[in-house]
N, C-alpha and C. Protein backbone atom coordinates (compact mmCIF):
# COMPACT_ATOMS: atom_id res chain seq x y z
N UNK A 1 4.14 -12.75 14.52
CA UNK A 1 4.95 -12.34 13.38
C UNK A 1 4.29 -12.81 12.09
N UNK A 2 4.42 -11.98 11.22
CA UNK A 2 3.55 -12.37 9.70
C UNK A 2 4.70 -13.31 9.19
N UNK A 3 3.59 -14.30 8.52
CA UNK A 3 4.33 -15.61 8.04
C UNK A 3 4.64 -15.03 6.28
N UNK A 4 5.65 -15.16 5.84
CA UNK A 4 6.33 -15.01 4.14
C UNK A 4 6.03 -16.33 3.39
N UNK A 5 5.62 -16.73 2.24
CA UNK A 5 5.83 -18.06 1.65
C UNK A 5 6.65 -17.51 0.86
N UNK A 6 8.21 -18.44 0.64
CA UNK A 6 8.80 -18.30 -0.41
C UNK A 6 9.23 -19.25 -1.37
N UNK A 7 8.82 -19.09 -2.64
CA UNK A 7 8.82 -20.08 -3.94
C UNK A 7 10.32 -20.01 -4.59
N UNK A 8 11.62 -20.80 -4.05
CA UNK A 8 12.22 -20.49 -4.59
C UNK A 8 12.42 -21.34 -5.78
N UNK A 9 13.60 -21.01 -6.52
CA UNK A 9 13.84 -21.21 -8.15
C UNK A 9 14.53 -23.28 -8.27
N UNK A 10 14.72 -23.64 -7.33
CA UNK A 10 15.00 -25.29 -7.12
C UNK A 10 13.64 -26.06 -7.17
N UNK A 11 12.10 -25.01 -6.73
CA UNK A 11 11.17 -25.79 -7.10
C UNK A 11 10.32 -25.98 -5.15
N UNK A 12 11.56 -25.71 -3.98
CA UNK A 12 11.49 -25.75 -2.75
C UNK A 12 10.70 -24.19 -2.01
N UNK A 13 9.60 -24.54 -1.92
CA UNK A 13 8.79 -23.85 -0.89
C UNK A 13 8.53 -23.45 0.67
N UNK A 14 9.54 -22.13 1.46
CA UNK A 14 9.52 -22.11 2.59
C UNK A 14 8.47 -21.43 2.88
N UNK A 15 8.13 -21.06 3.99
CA UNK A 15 7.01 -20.56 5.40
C UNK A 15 8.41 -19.62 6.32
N UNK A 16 8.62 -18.30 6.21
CA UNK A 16 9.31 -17.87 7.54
C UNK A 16 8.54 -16.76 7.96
N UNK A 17 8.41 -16.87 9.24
CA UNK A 17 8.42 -15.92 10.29
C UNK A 17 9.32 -14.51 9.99
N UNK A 18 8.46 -13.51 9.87
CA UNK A 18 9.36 -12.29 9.79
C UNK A 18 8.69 -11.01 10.34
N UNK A 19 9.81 -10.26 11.15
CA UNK A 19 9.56 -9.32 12.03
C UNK A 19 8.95 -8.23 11.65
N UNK A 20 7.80 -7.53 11.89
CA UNK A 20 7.24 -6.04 11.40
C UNK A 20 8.60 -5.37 11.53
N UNK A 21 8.77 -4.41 10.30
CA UNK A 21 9.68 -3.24 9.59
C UNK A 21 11.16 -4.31 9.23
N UNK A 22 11.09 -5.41 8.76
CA UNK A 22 11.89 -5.98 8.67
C UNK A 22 11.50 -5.68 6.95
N UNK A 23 12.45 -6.59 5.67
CA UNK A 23 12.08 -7.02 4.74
C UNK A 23 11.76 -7.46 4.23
N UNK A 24 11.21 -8.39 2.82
CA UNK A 24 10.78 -9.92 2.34
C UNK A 24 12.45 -10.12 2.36
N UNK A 25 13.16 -9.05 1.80
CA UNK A 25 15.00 -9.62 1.31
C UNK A 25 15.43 -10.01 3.05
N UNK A 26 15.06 -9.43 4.13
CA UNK A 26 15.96 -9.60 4.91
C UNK A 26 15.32 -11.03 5.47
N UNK A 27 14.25 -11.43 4.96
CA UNK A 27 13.94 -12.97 5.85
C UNK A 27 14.40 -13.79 5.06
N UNK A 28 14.23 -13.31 3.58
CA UNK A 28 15.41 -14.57 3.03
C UNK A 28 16.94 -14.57 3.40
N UNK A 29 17.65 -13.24 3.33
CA UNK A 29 18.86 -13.82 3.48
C UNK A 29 18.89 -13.97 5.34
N UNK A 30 18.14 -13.60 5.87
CA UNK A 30 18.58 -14.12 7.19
C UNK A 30 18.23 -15.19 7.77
N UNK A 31 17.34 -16.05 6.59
CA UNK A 31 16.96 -17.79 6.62
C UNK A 31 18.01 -18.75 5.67
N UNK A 32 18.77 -17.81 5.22
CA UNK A 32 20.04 -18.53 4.20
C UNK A 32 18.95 -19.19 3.08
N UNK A 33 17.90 -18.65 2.91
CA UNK A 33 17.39 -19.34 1.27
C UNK A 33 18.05 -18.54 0.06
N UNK A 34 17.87 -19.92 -1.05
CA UNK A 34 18.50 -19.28 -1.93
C UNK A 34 18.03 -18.47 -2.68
N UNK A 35 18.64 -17.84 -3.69
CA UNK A 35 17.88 -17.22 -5.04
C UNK A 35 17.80 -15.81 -4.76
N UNK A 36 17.54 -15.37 -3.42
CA UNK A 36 17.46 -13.64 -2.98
C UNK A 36 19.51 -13.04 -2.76
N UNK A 37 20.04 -12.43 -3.44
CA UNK A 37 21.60 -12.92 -3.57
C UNK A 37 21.78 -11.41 -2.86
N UNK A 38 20.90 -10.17 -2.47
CA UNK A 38 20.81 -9.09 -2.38
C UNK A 38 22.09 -8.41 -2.31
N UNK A 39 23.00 -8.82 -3.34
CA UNK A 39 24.19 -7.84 -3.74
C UNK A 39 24.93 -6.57 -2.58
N UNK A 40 23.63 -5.83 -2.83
CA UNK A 40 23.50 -3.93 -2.34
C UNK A 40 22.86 -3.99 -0.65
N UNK A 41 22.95 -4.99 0.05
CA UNK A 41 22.04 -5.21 1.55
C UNK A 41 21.17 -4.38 1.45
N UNK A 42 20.36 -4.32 0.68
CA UNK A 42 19.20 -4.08 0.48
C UNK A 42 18.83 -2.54 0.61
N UNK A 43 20.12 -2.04 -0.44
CA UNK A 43 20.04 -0.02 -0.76
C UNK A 43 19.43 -0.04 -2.19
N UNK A 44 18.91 -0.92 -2.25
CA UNK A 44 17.99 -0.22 -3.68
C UNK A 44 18.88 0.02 -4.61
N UNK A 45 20.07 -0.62 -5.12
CA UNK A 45 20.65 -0.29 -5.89
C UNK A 45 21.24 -1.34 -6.84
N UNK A 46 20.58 -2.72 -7.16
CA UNK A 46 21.46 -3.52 -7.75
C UNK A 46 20.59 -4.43 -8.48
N UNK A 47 19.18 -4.87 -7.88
CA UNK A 47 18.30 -5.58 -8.47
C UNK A 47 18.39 -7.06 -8.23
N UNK A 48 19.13 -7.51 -7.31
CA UNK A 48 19.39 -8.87 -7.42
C UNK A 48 18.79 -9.61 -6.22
N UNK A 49 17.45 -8.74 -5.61
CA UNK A 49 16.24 -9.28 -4.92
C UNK A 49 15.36 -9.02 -5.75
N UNK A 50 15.37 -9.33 -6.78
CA UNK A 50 13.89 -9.16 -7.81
C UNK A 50 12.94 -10.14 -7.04
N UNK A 51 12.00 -10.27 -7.18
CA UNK A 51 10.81 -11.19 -6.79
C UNK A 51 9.50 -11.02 -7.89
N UNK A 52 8.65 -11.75 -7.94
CA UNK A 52 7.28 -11.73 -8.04
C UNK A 52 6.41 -12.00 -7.15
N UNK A 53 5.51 -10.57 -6.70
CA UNK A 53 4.62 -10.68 -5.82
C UNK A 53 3.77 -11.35 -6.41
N UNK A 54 2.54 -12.48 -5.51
CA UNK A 54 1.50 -12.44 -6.06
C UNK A 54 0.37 -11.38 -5.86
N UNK A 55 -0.34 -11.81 -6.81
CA UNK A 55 -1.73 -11.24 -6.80
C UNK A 55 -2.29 -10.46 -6.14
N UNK A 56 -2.57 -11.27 -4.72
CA UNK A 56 -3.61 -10.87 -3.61
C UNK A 56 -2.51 -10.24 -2.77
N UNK A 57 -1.04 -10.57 -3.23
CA UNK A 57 -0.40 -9.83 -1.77
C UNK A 57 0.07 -7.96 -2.44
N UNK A 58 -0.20 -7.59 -3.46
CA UNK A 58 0.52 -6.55 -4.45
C UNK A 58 -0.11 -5.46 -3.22
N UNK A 59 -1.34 -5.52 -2.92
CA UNK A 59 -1.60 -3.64 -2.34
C UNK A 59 -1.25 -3.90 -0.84
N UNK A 60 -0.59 -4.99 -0.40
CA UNK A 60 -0.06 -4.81 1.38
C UNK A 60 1.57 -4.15 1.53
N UNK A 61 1.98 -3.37 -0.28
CA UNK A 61 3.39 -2.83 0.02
C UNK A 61 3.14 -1.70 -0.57
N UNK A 62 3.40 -0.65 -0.05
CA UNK A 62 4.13 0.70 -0.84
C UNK A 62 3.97 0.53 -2.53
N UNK A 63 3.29 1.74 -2.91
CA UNK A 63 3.97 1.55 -4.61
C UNK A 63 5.18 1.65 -4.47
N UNK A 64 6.06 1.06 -6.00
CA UNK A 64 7.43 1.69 -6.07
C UNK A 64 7.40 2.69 -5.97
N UNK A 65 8.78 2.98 -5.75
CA UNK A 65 9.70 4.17 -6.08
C UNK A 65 10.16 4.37 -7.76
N UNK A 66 10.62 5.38 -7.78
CA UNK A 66 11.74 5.76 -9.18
C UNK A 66 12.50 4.90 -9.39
N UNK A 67 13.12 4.78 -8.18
CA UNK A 67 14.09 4.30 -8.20
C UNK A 67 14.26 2.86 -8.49
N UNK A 68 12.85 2.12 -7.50
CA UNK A 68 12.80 1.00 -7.85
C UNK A 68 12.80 0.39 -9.57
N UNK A 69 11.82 0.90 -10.04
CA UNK A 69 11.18 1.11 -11.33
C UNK A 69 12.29 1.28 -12.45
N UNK A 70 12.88 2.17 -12.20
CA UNK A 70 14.40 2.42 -13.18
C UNK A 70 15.36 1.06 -12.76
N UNK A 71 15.38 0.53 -11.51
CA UNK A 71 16.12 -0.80 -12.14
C UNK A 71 15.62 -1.89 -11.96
N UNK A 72 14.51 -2.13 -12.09
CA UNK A 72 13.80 -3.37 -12.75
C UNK A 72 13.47 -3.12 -14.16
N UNK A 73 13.36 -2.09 -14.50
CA UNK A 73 13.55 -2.10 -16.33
C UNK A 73 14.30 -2.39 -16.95
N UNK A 74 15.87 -3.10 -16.23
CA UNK A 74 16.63 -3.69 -16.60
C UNK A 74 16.89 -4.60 -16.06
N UNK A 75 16.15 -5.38 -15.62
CA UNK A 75 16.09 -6.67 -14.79
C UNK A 75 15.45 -7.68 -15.92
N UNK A 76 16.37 -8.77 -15.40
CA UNK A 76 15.65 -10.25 -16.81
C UNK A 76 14.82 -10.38 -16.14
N UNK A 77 13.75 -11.04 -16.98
CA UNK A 77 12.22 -11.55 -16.13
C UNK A 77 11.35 -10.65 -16.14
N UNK A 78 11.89 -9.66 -15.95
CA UNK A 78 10.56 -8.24 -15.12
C UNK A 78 9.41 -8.85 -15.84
N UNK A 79 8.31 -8.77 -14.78
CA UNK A 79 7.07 -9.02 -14.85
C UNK A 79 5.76 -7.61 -14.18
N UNK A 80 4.83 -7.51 -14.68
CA UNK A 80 4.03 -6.86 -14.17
C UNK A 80 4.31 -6.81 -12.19
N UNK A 81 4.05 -8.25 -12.15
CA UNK A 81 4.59 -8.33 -10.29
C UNK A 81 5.71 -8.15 -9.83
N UNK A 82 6.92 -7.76 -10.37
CA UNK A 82 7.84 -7.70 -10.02
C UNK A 82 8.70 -6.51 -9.38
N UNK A 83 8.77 -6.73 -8.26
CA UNK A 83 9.47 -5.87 -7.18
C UNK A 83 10.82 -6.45 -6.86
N UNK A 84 11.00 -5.54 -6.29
CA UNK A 84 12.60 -5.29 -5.59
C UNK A 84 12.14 -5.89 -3.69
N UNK A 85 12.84 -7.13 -3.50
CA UNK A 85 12.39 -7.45 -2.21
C UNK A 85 12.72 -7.04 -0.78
N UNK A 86 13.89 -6.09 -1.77
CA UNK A 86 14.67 -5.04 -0.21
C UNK A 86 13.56 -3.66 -0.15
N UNK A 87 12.51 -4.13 -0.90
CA UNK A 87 11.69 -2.64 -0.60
C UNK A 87 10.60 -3.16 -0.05
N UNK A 88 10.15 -3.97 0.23
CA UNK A 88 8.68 -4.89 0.19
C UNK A 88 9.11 -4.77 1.75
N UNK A 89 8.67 -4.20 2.98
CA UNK A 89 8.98 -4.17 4.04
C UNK A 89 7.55 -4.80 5.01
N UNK A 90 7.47 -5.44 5.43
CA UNK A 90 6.39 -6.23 6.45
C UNK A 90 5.99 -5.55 7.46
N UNK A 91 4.46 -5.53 7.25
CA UNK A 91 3.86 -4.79 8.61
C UNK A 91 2.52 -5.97 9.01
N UNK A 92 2.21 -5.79 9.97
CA UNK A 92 0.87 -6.76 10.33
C UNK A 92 0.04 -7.50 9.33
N UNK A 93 0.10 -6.60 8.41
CA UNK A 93 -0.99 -7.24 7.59
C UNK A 93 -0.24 -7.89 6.43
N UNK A 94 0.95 -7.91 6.33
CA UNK A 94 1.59 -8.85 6.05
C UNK A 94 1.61 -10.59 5.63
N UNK A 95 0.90 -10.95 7.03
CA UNK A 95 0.44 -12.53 6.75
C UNK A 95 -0.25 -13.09 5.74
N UNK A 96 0.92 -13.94 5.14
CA UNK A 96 0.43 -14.70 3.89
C UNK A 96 0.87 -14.51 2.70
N UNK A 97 1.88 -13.13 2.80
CA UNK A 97 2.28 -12.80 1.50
C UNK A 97 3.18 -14.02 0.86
N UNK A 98 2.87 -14.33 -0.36
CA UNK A 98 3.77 -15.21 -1.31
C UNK A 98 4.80 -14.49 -2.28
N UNK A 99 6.05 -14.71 -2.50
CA UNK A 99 6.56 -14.03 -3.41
C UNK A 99 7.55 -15.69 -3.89
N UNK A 100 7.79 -15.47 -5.52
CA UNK A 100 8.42 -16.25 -6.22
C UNK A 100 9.59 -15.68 -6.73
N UNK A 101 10.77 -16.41 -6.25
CA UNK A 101 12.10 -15.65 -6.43
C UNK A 101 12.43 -16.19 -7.66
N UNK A 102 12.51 -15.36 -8.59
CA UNK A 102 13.08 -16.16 -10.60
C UNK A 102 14.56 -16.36 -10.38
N UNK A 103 14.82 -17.58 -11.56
CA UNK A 103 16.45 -18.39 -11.08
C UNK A 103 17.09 -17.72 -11.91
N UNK A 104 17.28 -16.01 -11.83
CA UNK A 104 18.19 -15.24 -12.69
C UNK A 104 18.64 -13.91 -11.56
N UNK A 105 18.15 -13.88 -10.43
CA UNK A 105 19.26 -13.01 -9.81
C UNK A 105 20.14 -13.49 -9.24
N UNK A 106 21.50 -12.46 -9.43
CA UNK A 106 22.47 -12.51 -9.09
C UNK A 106 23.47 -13.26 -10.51
């Protein structure tokens, strides 16, 4: 299973295990970390799995969508890296991705 690092907003850094066609949103909320609050279970409709991908992990996901894109333009924070983590879905090559959850969703 590809390993996730997640940077959350307390400053606390996890490592989880997460299943190919699963989410980055569904290993956080199904590890109970904080900061991923995913409102909408993860229908693309609310913004409150914002994340920042890093760097090296940006071309192992899908470009956005429209959809995505139209509501992170109203998301605090938005950053160049910033995705929606109910879209960021894990496949093999997966391992290693880092994402930093900002202490403003939800």
């Amino acid at each position: 299973m590809p390993k996730v690092t997640y940077a959350l907003p307390d400053g606390s850094v996890h490592e989880i295990n997460i299943p190919c066609g699963q989410s980055v949103m569904d290993g956080s909320v199904r590890n109970n970390l904080l900061g991923i609050v995913a409102e909408c279970g993860g229908s693309c409709s609310c913004a409150t799995c914002h994340v920042y991908v890093s760097e090296g992990s940006q071309a192992l996901f899908d470009e956005a969508s429209d959809e995505e894109r139209e509501l992170l333009e109203f998301t605090e924070g938005v950053q160049p890296n910033s995705r929606l983590s109910c879209q960021l879905i894990i496949t093999d090559d997966c391992d290693g991705v880092r994402v930093t959850v900002p202490g403003t969703n939800g």
